[in-house]
Protein backbone atom coordinates (compact mmCIF):
# COMPACT_ATOMS: atom_id res chain seq x y z
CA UNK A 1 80.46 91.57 85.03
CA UNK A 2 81.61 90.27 81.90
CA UNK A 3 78.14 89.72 80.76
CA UNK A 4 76.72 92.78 82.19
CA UNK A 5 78.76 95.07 79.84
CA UNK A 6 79.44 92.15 77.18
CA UNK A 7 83.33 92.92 77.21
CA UNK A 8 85.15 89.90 78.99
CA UNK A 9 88.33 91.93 79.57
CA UNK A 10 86.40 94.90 81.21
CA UNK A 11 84.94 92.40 83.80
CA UNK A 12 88.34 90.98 84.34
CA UNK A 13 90.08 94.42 85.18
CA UNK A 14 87.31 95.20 87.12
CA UNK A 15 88.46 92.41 89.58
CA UNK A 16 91.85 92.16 89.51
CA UNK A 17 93.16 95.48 88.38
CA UNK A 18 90.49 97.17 91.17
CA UNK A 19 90.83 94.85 93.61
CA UNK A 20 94.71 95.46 93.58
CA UNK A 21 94.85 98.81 93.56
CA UNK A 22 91.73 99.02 96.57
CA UNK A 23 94.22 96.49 98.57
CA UNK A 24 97.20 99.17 97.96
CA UNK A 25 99.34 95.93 95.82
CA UNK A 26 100.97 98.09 93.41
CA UNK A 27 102.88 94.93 91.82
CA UNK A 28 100.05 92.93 90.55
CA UNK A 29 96.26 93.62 88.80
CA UNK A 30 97.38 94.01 85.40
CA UNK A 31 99.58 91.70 82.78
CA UNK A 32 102.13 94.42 82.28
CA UNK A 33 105.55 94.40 82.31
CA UNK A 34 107.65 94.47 85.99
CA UNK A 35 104.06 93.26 87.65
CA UNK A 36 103.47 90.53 89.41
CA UNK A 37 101.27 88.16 86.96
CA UNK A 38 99.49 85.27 88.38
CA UNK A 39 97.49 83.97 85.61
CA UNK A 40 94.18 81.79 85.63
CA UNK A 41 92.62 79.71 82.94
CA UNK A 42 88.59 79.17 83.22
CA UNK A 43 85.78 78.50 80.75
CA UNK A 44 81.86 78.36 81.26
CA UNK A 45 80.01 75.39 82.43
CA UNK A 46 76.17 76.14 81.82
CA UNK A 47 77.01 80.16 82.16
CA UNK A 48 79.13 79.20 85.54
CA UNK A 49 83.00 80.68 85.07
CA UNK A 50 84.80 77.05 85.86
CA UNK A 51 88.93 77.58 87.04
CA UNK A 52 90.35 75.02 84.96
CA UNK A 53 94.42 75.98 85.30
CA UNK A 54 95.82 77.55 88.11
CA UNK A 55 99.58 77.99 88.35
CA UNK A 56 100.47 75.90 85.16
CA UNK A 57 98.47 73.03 86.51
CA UNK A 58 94.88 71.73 85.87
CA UNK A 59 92.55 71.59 88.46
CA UNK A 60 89.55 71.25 86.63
């Protein structure tokens, strides 16, 4: 999605904040004060999106 539009944040609202709000999780989706933030760290691998910290840790 990212790519699509060329606007990395864009694509990454469309599938959190989106996705959230579809499921009816009002706590989480966005990093915004009193939400629930679970955060993610990735970087591209030959144009593949690679998770690379997940909870503080690295898994990749």
């Amino acid at each position: 999605l990212a790519r699509q539009s060329d606007d990395l944040p864009a694509g990454i609202a469309t599938v959190t904040r989106n996705a959230a709000r579809a499921a009816g999780l009002t706590d989480r989706g966005a990093l915004e004060p009193g939400l629930r933030a679970d955060i993610i760290r990735f970087r591209e691998v030959n144009g593949t999106p690679v998770v690379t910290w997940v909870k503080g840790k690295r898994v990749a």
